[in-house]
C-alpha atoms as a PDB file:
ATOM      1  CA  UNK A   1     -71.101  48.688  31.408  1.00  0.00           C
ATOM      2  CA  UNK A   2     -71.659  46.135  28.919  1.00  0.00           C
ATOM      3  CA  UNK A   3     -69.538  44.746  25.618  1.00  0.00           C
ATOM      4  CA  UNK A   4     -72.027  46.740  23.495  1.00  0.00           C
ATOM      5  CA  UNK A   5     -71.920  50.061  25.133  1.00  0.00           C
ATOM      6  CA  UNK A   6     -68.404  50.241  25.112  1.00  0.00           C
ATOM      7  CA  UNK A   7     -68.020  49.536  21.244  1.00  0.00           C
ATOM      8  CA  UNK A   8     -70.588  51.839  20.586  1.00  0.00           C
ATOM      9  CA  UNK A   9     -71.728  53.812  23.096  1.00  0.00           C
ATOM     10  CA  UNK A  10     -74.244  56.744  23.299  1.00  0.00           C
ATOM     11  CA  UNK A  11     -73.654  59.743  21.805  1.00  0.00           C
ATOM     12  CA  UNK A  12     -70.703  59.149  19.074  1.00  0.00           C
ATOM     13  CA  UNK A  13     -68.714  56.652  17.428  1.00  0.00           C
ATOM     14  CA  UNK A  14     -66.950  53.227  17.647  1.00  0.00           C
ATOM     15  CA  UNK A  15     -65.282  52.911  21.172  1.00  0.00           C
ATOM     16  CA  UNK A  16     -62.004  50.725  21.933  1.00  0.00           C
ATOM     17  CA  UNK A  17     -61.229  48.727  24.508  1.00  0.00           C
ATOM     18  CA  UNK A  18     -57.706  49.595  25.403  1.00  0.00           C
ATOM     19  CA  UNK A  19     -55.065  47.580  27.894  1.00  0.00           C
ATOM     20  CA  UNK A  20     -56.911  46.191  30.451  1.00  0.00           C
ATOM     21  CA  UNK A  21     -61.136  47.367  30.473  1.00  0.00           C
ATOM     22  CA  UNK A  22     -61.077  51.313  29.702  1.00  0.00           C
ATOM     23  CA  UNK A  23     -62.824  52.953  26.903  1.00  0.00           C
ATOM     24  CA  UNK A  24     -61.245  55.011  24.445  1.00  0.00           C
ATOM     25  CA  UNK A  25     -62.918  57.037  21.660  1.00  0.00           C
ATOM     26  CA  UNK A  26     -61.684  56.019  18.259  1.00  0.00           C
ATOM     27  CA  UNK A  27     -60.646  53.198  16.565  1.00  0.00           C
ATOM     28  CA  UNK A  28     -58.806  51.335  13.677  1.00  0.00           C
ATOM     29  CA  UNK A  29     -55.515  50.029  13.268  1.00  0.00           C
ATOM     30  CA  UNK A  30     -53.550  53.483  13.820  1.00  0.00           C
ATOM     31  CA  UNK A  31     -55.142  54.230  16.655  1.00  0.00           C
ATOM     32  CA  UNK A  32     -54.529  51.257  18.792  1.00  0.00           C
ATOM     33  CA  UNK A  33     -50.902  50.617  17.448  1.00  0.00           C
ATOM     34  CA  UNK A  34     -50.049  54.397  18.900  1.00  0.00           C
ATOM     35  CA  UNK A  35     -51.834  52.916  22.019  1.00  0.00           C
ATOM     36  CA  UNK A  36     -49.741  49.855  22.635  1.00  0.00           C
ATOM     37  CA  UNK A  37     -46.622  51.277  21.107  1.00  0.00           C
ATOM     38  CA  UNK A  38     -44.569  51.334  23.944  1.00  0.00           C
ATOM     39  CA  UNK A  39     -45.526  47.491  24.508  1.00  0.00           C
ATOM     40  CA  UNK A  40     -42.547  46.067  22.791  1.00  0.00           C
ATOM     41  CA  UNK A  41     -40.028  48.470  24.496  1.00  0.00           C
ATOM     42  CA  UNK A  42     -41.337  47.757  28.079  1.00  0.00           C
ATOM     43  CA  UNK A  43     -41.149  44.391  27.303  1.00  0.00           C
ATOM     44  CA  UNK A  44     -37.564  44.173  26.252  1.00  0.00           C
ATOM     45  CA  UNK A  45     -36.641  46.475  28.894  1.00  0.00           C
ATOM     46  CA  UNK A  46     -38.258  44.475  31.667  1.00  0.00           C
ATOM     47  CA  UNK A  47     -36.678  40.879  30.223  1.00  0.00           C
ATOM     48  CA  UNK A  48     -33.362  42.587  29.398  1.00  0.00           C
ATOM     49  CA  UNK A  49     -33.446  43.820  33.159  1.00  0.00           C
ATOM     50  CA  UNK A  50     -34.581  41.012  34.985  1.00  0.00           C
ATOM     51  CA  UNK A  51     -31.942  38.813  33.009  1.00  0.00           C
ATOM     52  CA  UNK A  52     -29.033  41.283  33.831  1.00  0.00           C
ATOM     53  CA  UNK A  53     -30.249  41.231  37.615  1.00  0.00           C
ATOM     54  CA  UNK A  54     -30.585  37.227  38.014  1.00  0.00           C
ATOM     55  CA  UNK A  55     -27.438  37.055  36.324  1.00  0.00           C
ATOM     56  CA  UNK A  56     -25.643  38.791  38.683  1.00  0.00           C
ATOM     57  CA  UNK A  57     -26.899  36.441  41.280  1.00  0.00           C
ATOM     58  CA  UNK A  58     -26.287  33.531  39.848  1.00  0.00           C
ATOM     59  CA  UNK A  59     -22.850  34.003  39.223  1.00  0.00           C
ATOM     60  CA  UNK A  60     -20.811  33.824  42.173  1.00  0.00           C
ATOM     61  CA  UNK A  61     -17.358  35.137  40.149  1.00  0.00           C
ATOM     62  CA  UNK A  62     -19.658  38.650  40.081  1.00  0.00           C
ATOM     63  CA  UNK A  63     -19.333  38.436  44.039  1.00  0.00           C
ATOM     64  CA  UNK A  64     -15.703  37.645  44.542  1.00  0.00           C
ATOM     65  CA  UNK A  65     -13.716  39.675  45.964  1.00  0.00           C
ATOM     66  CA  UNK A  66     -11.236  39.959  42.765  1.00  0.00           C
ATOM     67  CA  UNK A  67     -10.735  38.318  39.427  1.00  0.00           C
ATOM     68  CA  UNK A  68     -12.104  37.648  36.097  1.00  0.00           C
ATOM     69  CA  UNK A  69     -15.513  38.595  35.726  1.00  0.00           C
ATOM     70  CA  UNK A  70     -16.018  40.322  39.395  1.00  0.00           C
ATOM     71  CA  UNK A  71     -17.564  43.603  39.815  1.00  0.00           C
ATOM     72  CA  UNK A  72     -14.533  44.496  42.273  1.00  0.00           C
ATOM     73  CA  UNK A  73     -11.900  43.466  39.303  1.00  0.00           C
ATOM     74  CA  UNK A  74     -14.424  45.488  36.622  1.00  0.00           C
ATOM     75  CA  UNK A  75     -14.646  48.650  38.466  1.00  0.00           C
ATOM     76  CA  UNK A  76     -11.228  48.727  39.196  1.00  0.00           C
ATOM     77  CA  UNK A  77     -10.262  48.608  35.863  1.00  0.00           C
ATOM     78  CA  UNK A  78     -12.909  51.365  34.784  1.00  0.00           C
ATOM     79  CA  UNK A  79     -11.842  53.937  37.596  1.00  0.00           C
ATOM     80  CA  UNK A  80      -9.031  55.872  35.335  1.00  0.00           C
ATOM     81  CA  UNK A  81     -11.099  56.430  32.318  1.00  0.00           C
ATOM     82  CA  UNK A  82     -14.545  56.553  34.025  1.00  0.00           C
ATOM     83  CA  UNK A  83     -16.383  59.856  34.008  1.00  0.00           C
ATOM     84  CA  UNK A  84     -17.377  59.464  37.950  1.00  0.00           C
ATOM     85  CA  UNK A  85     -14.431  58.006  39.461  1.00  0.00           C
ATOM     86  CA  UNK A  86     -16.026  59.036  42.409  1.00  0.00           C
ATOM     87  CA  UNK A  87     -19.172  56.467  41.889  1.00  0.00           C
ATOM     88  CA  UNK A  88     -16.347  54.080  41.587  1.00  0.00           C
ATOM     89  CA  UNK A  89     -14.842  55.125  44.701  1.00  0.00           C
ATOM     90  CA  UNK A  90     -18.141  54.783  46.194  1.00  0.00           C
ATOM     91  CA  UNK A  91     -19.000  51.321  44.902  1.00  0.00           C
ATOM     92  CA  UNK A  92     -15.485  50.256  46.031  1.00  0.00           C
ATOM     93  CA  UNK A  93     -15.963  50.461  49.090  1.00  0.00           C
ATOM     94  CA  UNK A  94     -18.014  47.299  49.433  1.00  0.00           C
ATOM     95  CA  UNK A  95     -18.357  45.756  46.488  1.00  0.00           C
ATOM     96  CA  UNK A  96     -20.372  43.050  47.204  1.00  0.00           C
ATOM     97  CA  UNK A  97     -23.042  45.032  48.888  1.00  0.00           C
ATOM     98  CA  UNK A  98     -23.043  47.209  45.908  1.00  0.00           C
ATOM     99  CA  UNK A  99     -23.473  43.900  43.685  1.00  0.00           C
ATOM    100  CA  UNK A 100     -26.629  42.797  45.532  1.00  0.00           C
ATOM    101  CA  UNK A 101     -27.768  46.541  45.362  1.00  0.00           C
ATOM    102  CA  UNK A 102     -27.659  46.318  41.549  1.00  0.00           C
ATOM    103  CA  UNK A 103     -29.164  42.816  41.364  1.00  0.00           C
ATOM    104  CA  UNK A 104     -31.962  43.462  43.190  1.00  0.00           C
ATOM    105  CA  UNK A 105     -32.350  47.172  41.568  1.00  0.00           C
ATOM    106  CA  UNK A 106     -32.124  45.860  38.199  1.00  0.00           C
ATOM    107  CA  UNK A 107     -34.885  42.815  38.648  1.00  0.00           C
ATOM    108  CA  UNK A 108     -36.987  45.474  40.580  1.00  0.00           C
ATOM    109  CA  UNK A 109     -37.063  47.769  37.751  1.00  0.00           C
ATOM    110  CA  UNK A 110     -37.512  45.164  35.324  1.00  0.00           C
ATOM    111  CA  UNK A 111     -40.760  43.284  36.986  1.00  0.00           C
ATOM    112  CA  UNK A 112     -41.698  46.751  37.497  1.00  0.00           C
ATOM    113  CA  UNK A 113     -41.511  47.576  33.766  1.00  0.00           C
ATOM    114  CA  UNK A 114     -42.963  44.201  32.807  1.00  0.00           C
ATOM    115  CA  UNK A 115     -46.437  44.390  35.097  1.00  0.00           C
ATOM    116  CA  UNK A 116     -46.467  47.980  34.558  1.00  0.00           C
ATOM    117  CA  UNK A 117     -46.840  48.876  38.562  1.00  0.00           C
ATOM    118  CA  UNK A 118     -45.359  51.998  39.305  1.00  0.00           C
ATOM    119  CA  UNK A 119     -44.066  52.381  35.368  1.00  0.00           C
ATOM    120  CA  UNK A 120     -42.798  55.602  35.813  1.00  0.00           C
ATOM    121  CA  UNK A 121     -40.613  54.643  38.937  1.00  0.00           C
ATOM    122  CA  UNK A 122     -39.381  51.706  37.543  1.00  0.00           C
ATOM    123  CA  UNK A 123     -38.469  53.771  34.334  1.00  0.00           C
ATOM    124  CA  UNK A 124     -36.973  56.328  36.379  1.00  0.00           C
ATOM    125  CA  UNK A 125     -34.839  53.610  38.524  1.00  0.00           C
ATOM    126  CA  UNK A 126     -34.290  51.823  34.959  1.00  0.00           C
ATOM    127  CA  UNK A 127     -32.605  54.867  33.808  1.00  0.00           C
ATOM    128  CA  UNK A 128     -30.905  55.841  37.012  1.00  0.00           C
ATOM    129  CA  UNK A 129     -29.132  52.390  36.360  1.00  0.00           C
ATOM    130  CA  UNK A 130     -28.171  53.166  32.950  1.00  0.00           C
ATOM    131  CA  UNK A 131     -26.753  56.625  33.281  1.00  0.00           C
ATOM    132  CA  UNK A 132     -24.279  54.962  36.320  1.00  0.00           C
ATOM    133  CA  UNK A 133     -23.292  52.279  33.997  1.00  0.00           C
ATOM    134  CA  UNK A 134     -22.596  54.717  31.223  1.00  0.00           C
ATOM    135  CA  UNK A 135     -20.735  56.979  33.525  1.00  0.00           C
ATOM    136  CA  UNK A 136     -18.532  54.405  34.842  1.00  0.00           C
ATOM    137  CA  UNK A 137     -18.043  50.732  33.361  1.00  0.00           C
ATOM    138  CA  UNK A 138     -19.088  51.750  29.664  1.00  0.00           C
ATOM    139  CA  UNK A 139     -17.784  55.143  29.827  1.00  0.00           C
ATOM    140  CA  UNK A 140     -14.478  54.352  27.984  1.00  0.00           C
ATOM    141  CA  UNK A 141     -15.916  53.232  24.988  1.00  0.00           C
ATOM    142  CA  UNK A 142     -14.336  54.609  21.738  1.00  0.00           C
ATOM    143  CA  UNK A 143     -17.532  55.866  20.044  1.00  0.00           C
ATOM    144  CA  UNK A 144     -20.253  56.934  22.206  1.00  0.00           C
ATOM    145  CA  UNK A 145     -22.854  54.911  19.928  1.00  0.00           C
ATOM    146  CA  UNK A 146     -20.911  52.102  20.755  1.00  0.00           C
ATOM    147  CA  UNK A 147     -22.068  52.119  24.683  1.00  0.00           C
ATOM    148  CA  UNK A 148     -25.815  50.079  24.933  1.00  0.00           C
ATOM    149  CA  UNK A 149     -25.563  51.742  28.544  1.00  0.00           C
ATOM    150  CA  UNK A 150     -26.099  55.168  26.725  1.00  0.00           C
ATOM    151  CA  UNK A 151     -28.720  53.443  24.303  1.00  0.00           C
ATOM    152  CA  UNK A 152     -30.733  51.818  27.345  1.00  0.00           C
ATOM    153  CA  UNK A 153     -30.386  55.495  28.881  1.00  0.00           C
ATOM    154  CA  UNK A 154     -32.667  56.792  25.895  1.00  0.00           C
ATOM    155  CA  UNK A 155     -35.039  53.819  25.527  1.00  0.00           C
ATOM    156  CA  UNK A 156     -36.136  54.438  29.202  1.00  0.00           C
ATOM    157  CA  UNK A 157     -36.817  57.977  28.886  1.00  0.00           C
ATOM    158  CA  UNK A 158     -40.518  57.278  26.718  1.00  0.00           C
ATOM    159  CA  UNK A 159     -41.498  54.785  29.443  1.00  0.00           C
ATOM    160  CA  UNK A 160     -40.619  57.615  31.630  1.00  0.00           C
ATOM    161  CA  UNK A 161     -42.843  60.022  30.482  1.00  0.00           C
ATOM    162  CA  UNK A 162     -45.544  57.714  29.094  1.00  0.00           C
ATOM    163  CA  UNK A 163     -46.237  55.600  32.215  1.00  0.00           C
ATOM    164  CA  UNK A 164     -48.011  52.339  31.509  1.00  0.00           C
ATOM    165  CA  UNK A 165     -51.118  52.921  29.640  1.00  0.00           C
ATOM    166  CA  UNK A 166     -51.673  49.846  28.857  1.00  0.00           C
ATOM    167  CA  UNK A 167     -51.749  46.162  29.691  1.00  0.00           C
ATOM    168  CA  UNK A 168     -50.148  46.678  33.194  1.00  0.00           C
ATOM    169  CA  UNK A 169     -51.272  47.160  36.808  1.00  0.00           C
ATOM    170  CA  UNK A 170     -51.096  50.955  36.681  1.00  0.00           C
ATOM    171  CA  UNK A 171     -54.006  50.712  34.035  1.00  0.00           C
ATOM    172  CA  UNK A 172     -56.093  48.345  35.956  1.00  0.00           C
ATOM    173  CA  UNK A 173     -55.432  50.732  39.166  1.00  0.00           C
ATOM    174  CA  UNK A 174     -56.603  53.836  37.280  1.00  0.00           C
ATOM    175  CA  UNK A 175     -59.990  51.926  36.370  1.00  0.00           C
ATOM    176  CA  UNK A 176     -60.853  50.719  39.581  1.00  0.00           C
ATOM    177  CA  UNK A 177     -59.841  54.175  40.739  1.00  0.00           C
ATOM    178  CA  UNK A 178     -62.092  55.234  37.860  1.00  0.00           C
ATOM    179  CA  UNK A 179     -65.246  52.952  38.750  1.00  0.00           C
ATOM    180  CA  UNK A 180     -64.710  53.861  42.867  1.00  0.00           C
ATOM    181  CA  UNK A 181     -65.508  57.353  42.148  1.00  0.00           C
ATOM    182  CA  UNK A 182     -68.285  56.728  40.241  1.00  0.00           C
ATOM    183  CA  UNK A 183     -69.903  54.572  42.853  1.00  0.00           C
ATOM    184  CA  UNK A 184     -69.154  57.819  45.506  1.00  0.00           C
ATOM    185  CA  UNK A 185     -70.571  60.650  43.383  1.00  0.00           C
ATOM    186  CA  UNK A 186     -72.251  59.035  40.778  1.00  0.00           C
ATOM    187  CA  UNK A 187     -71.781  59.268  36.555  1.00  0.00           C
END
């Protein structure tokens, strides 16, 4: 399909290109900022995650096995007024395996979120995150609005149910899913 017949198309009104080659009726302004509104968030979320994640690994204090700024020293000092001491508990037991596991969870969710492959996982897993952080580490904190933890939990739940639709991997799946069928059983 050519430039021109997606703009205009047969049979009624301006087309627009969305994320990364489909056609959607419509047009203007409005109707591609609702498109791409998620853009920004998926963005932030992905950086914010892969930052967090990398982090982690390059700090070997986040490793050790006690002391300032390790996650052993952290959680131990969030068991009492955590809300599941028993995640603590859990995470206790080794906490440098649990460490890696949240490194490599958190940069997984955030390239996720920032190519758009498998949005809805990586939102899910991006959330999952969040909610464990809010239960345990950030649980303590004097105003509930206070926590990011509980803030990131929101922010991930529109990725969640959105998906992707635009500018990631998922998109460009769907059309060559799209184009395949056509070629099998025709327009």
């Amino acid at each position: 399909m050519s430039l021109a017949e997606r703009m205009g198309g047969e049979g009624g009104g301006p087309k627009a290109i969305d994320g990364f080659g489909g056609t959607s009726s419509g047009g203007g302004i409005r109707t591609t900022a609702g498109r791409h509104a998620l853009l920004p968030l998926r963005i932030f979320l992905g950086i914010t995650f892969v930052y967090a994640g990398l982090n982690k690994l390059a700090d070997s204090a986040f490793f050790a096995d006690g002391g300032n700024g390790s996650l052993a020293s952290t959680l131990e000092g969030a068991h009492r007024t955590a809300a599941a001491p028993w995640l603590i508990d859990l995470a206790l037991n080794s906490p440098q395996g649990f460490g890696y596991a949240i490194a490599a969870g958190e940069i997984a969710v955030g390239a996720g979120t920032l190519l758009g492959l498998w949005a809805r996982l990586a939102a899910f897993g991006g959330g999952l995150l969040s909610l464990i952080y809010w239960l345990t580490v950030s649980w303590q904190t004097e105003h509930y609005y206070y926590s990011s933890d509980l803030v990131l939990l929101m922010a991930w739940l529109p990725l969640l149910l959105s998906g992707a639709p635009s500018y990631s991997l998922d998109a460009v799946l769907v059309v060559r899913q799209r184009r395949r069928g056509q070629q099998i059983f025709g327009p």
